[in-house]
PDB file of N, CA and C in Angstrom:
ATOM      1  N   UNK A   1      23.127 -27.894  -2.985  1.00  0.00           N
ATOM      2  CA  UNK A   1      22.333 -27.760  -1.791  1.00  0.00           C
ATOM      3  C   UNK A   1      22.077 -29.143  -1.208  1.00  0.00           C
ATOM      4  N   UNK A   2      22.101 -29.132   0.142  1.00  0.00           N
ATOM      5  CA  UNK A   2      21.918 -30.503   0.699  1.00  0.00           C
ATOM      6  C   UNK A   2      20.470 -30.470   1.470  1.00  0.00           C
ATOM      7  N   UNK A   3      19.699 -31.865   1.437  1.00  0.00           N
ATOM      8  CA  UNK A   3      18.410 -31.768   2.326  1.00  0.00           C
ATOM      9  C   UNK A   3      18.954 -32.613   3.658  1.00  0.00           C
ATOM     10  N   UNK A   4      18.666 -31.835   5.178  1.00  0.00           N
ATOM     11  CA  UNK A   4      18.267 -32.297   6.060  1.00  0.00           C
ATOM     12  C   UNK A   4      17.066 -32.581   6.401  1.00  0.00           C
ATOM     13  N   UNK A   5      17.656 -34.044   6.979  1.00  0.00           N
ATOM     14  CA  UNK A   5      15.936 -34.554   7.518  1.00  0.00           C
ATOM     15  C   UNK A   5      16.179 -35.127   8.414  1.00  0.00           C
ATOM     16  N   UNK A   6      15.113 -34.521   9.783  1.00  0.00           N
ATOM     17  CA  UNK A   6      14.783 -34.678  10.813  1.00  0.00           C
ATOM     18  C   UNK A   6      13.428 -35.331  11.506  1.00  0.00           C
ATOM     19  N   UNK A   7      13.802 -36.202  12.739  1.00  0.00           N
ATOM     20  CA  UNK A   7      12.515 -37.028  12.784  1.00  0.00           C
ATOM     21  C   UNK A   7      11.858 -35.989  13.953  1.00  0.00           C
ATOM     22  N   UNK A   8      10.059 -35.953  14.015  1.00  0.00           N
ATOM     23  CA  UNK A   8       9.327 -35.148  14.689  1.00  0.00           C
ATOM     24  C   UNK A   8       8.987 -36.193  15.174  1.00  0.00           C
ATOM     25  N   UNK A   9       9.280 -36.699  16.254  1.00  0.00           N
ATOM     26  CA  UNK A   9       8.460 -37.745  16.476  1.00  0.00           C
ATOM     27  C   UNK A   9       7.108 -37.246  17.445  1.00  0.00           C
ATOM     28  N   UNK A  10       6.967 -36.213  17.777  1.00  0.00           N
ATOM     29  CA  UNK A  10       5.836 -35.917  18.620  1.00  0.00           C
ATOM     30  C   UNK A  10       4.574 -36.120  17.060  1.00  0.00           C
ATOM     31  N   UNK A  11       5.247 -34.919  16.279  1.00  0.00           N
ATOM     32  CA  UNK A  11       4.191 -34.939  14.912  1.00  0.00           C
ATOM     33  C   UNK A  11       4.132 -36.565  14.222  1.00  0.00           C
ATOM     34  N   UNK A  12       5.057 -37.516  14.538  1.00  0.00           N
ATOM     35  CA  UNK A  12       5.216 -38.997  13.910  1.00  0.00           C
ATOM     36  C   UNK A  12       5.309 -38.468  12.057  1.00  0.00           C
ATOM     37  N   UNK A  13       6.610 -38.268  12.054  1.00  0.00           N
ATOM     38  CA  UNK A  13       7.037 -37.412  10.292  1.00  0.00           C
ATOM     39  C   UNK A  13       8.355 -37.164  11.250  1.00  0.00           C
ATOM     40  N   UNK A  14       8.689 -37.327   9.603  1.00  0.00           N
ATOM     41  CA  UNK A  14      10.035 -36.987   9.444  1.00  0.00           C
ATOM     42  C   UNK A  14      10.326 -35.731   8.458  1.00  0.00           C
ATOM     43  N   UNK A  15      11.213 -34.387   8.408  1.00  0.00           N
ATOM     44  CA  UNK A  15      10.731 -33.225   8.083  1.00  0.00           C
ATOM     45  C   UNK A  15      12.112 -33.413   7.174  1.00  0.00           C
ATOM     46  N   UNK A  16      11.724 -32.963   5.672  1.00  0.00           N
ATOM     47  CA  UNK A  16      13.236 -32.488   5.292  1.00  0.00           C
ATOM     48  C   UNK A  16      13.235 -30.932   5.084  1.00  0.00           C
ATOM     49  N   UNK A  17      14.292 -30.407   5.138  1.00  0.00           N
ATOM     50  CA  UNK A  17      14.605 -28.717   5.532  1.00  0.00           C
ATOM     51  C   UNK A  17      15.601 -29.033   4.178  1.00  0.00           C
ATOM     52  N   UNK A  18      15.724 -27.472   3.398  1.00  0.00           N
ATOM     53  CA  UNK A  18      16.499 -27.353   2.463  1.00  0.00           C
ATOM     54  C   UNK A  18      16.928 -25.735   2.572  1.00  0.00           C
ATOM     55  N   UNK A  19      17.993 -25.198   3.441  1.00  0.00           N
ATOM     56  CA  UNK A  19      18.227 -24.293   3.019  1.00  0.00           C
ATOM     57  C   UNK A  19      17.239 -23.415   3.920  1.00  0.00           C
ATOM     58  N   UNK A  20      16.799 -23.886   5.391  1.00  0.00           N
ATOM     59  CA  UNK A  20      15.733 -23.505   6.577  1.00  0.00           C
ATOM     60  C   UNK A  20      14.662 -23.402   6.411  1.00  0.00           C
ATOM     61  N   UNK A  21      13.992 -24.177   4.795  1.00  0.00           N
ATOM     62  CA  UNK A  21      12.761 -23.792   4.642  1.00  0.00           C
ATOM     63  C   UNK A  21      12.435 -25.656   4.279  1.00  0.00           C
ATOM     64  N   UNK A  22      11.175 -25.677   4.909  1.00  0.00           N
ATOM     65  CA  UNK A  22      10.508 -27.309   5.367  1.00  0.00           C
ATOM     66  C   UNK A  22      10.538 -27.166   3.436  1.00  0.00           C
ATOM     67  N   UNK A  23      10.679 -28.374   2.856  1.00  0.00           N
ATOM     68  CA  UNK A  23      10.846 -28.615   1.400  1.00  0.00           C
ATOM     69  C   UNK A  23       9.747 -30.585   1.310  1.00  0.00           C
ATOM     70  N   UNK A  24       9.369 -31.057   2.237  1.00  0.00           N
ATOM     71  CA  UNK A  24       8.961 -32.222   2.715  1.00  0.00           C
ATOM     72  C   UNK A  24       8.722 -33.034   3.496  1.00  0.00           C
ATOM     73  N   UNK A  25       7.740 -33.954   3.635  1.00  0.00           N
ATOM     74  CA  UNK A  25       7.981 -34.509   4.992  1.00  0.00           C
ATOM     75  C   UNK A  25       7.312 -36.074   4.912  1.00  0.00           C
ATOM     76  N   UNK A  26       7.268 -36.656   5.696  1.00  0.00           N
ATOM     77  CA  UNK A  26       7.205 -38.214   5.703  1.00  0.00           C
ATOM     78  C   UNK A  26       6.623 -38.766   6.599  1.00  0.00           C
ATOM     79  N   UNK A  27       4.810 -38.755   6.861  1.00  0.00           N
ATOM     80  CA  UNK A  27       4.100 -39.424   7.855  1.00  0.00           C
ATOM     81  C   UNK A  27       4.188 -40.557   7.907  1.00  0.00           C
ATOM     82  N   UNK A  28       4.432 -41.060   9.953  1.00  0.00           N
ATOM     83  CA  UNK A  28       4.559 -42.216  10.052  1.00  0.00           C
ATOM     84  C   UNK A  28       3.140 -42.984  10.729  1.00  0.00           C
ATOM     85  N   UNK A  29       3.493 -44.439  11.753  1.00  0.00           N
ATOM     86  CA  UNK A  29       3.113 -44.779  12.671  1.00  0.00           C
ATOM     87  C   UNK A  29       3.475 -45.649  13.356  1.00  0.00           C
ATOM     88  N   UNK A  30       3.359 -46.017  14.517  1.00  0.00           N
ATOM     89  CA  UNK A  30       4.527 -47.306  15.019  1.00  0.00           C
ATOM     90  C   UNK A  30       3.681 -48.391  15.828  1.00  0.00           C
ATOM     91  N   UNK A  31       3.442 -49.214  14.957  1.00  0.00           N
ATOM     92  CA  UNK A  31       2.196 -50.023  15.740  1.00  0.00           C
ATOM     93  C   UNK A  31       2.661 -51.584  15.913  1.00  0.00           C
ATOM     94  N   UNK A  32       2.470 -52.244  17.684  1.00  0.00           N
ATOM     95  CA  UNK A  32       3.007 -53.329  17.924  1.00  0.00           C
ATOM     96  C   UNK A  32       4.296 -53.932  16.742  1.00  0.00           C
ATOM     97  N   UNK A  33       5.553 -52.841  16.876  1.00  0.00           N
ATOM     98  CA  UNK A  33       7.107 -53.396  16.434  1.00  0.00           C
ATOM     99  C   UNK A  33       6.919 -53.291  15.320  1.00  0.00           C
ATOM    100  N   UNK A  34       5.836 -52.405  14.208  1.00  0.00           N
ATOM    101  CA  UNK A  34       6.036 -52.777  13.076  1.00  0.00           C
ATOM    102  C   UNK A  34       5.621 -50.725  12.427  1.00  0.00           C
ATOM    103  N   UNK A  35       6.730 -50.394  11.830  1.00  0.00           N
ATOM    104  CA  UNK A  35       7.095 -48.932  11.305  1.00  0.00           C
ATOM    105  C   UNK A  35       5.788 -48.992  10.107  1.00  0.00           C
ATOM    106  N   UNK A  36       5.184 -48.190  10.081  1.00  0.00           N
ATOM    107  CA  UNK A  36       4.298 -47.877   9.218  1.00  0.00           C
ATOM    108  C   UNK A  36       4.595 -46.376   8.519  1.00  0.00           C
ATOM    109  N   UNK A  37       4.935 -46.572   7.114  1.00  0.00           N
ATOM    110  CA  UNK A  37       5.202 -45.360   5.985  1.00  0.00           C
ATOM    111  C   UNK A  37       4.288 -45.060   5.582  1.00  0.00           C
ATOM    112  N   UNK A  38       2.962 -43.713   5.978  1.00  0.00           N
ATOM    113  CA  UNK A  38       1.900 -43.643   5.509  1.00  0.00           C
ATOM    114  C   UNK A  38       1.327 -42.619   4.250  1.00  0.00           C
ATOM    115  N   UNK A  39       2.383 -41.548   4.456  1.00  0.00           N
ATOM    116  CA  UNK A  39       2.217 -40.326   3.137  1.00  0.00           C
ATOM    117  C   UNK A  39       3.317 -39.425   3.139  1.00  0.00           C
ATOM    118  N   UNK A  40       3.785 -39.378   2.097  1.00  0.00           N
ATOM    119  CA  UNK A  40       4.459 -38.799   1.192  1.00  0.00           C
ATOM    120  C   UNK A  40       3.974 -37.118   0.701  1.00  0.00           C
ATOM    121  N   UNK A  41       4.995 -36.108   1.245  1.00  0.00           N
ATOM    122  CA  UNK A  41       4.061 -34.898   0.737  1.00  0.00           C
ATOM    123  C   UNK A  41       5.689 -34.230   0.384  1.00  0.00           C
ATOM    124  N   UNK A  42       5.812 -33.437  -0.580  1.00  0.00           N
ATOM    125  CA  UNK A  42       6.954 -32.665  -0.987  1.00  0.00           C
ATOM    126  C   UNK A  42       6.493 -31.714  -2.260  1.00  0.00           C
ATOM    127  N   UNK A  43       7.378 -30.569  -1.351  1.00  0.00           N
ATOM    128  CA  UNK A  43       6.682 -29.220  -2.214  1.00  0.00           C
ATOM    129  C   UNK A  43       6.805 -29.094  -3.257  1.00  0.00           C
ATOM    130  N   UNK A  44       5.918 -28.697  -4.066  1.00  0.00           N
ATOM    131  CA  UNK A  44       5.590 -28.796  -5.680  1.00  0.00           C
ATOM    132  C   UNK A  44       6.954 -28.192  -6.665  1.00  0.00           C
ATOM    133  N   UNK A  45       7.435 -26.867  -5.468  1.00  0.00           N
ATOM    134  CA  UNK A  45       8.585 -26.342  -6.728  1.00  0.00           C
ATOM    135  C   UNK A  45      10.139 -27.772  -6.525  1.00  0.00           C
ATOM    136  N   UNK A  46       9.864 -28.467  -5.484  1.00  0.00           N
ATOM    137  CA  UNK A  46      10.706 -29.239  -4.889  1.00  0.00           C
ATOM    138  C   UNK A  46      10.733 -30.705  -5.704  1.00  0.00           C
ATOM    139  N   UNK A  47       9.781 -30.874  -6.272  1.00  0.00           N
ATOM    140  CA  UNK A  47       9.379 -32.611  -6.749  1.00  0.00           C
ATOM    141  C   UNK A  47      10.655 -32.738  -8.248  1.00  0.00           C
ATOM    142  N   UNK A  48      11.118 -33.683  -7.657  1.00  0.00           N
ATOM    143  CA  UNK A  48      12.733 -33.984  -9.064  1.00  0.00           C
ATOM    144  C   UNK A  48      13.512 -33.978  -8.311  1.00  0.00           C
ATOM    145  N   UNK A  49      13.760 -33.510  -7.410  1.00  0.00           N
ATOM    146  CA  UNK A  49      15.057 -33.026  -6.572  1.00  0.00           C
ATOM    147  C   UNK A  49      15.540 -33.985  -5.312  1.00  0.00           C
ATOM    148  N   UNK A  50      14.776 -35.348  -5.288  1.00  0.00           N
ATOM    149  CA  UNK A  50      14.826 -36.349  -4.256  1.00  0.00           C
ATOM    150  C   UNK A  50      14.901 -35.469  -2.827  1.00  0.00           C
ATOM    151  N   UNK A  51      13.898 -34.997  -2.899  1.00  0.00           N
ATOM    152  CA  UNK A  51      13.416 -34.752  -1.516  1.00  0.00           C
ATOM    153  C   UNK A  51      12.667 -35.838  -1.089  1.00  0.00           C
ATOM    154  N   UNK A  52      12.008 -36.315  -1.746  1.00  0.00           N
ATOM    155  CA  UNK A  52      11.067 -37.460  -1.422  1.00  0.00           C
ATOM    156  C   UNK A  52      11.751 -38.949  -0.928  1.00  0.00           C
ATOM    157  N   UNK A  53      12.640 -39.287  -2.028  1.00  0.00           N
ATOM    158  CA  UNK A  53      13.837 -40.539  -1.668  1.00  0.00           C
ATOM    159  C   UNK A  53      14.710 -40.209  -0.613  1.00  0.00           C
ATOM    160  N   UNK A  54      15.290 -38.837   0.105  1.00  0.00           N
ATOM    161  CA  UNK A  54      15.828 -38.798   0.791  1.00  0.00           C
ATOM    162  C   UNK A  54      14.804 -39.293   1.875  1.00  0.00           C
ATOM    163  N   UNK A  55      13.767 -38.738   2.042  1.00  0.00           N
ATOM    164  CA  UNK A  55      12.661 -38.948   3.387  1.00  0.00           C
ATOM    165  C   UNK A  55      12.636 -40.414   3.754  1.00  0.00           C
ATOM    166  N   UNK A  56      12.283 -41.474   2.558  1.00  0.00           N
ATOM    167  CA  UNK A  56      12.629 -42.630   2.287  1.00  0.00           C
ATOM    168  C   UNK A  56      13.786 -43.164   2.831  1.00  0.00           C
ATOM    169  N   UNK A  57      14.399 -42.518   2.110  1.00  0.00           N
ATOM    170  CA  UNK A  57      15.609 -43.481   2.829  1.00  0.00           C
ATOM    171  C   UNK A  57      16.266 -43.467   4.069  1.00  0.00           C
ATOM    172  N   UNK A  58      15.897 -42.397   4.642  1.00  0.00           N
ATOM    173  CA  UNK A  58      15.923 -42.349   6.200  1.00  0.00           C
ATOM    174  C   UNK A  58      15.393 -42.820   7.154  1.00  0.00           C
ATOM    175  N   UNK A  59      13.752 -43.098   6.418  1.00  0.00           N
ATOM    176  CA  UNK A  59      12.997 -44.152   7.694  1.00  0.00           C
ATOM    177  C   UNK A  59      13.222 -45.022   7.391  1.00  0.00           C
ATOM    178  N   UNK A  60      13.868 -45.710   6.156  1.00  0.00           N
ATOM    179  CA  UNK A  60      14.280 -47.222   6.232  1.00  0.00           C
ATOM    180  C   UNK A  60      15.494 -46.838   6.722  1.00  0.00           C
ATOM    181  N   UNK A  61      16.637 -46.555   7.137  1.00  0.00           N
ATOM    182  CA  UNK A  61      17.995 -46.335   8.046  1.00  0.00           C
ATOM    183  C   UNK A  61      17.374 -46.457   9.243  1.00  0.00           C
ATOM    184  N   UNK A  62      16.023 -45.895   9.453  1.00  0.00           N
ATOM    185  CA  UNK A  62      15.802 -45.428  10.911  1.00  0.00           C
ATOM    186  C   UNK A  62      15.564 -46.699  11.567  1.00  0.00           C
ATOM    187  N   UNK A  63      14.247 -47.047  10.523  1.00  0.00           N
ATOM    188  CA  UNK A  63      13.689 -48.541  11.128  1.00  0.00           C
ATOM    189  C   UNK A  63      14.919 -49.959  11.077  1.00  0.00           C
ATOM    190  N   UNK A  64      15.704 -49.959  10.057  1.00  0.00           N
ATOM    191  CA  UNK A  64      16.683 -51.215  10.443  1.00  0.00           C
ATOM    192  C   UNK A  64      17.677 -50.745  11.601  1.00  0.00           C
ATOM    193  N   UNK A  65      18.051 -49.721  11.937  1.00  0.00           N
ATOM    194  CA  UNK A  65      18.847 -49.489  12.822  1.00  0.00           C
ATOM    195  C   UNK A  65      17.923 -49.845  14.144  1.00  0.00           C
ATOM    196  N   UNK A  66      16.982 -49.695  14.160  1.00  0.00           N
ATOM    197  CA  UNK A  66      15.657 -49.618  15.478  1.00  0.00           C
ATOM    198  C   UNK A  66      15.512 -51.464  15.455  1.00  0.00           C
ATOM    199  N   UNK A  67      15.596 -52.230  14.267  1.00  0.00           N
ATOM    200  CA  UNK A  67      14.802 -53.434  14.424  1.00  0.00           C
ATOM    201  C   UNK A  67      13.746 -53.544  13.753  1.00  0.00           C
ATOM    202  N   UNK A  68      13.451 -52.507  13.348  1.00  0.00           N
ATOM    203  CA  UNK A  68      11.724 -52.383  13.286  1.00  0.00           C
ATOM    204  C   UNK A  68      11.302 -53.448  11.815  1.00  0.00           C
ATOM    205  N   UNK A  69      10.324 -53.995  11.660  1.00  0.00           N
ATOM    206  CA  UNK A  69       9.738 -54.073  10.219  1.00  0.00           C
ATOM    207  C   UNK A  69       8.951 -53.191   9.778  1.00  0.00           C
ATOM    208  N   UNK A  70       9.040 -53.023   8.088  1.00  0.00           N
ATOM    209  CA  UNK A  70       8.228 -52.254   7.885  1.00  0.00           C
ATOM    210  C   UNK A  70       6.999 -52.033   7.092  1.00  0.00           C
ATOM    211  N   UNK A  71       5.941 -51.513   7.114  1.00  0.00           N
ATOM    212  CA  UNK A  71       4.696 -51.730   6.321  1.00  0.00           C
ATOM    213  C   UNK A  71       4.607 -50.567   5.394  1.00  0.00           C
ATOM    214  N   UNK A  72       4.402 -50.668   4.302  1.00  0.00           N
ATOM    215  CA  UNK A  72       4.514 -49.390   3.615  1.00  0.00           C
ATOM    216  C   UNK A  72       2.877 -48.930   3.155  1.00  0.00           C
ATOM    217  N   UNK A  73       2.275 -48.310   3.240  1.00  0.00           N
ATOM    218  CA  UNK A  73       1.075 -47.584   2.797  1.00  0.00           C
ATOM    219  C   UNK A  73       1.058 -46.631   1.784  1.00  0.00           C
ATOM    220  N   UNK A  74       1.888 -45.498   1.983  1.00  0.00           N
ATOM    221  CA  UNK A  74       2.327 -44.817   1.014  1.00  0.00           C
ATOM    222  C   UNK A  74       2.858 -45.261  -0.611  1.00  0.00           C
ATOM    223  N   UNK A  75       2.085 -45.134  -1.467  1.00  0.00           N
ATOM    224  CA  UNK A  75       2.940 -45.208  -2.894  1.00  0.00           C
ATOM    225  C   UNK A  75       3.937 -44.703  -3.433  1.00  0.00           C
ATOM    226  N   UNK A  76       4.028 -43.621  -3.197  1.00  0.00           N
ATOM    227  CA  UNK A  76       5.404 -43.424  -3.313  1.00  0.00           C
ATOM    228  C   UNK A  76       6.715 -44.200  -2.707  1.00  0.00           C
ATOM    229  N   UNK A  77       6.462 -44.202  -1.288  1.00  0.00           N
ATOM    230  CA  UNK A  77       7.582 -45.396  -0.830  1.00  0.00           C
ATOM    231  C   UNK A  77       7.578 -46.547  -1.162  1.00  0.00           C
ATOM    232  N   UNK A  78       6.445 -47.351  -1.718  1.00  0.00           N
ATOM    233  CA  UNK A  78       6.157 -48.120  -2.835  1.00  0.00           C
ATOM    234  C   UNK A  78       7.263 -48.453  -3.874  1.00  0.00           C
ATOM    235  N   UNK A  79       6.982 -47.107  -4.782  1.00  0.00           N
ATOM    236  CA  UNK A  79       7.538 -47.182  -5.759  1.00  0.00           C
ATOM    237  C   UNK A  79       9.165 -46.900  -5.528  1.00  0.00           C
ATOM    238  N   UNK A  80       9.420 -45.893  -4.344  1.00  0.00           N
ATOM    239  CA  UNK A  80      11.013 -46.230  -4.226  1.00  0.00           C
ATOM    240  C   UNK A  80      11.628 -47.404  -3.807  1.00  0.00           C
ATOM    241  N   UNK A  81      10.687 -48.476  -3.355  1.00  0.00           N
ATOM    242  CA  UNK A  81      11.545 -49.563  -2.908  1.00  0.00           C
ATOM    243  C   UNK A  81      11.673 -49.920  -3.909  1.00  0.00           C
ATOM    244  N   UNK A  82      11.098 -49.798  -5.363  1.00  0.00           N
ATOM    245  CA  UNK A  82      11.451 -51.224  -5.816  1.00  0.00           C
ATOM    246  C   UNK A  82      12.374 -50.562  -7.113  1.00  0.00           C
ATOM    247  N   UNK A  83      13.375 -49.330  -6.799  1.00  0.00           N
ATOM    248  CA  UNK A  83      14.301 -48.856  -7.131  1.00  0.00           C
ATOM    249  C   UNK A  83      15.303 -49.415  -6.243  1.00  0.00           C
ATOM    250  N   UNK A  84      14.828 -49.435  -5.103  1.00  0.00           N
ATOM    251  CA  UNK A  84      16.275 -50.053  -4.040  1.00  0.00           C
ATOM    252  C   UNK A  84      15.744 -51.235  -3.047  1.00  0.00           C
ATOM    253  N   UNK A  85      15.587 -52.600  -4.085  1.00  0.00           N
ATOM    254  CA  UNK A  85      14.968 -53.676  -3.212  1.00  0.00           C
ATOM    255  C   UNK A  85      16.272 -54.218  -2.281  1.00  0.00           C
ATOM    256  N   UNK A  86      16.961 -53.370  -2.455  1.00  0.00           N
ATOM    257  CA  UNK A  86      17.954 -54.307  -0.687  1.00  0.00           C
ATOM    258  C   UNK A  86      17.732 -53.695   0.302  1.00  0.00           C
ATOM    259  N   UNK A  87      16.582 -52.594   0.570  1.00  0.00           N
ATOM    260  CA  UNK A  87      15.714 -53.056   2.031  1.00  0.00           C
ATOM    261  C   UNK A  87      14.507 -53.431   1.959  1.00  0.00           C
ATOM    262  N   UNK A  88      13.927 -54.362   0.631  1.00  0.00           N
ATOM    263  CA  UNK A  88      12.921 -55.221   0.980  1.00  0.00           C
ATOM    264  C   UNK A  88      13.169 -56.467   1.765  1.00  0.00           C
ATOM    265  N   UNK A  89      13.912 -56.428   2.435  1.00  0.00           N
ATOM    266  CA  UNK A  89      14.391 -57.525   3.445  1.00  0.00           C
ATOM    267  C   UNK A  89      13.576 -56.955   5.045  1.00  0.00           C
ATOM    268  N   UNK A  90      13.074 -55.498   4.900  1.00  0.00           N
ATOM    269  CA  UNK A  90      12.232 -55.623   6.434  1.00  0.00           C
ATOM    270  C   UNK A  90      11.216 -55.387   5.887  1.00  0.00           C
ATOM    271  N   UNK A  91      10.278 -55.269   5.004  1.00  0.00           N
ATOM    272  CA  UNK A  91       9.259 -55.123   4.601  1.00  0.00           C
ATOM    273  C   UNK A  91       8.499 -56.090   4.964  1.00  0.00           C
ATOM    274  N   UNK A  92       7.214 -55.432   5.865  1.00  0.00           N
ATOM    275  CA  UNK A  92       6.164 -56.637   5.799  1.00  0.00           C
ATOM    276  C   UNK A  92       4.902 -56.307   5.129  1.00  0.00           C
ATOM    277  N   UNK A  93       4.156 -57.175   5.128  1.00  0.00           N
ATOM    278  CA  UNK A  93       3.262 -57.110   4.470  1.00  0.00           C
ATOM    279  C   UNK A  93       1.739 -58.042   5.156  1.00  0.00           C
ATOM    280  N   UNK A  94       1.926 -58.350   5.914  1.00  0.00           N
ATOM    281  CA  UNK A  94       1.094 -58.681   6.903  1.00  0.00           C
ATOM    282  C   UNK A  94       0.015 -57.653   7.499  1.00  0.00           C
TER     283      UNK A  94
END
């Protein structure tokens, strides 16, 4: 099974769908040029299954393709960067 994930940007989240049913999603915010990753939510029968790293790894695709830097809030995206520190290169921390 594959997860799609789609950006809401009206809702500011990014939604992953598994099979037409929402399985996760990925609150943002976009404040003066700088992508803010704020919470992490993925459905309980769903957690193991990188629903969560996929969400991840899409707003970091999203934001280097955009320019953007990024601020992370969320712990979970936290903890996936520092599984894949070659996009701690837009991370700010300011």
């Amino acid at each position: 099974m594959s997860i799609d994930v789609h950006e809401d940007a009206r809702g500011s989240r990014y939604v992953a769908v598994e099979d037409g049913r929402e399985v996760g999603l990925l609150t943002f915010t976009r404040r003066r040029g700088v992508f803010e990753l704020i919470h992490t939510v993925t459905d309980p029968d769903e957690r193991g299954h990188g629903v969560a790293s996929t969400l991840a790894g899409r707003a970091f695709d999203d934001a280097r393709e955009r320019g953007e830097r990024v601020r992370i809030i969320c712990p979970f995206v936290e903890s996936w960067l520092q599984r894949h520190p070659e996009q701690a290169d837009i991370v700010t921390y300011d």
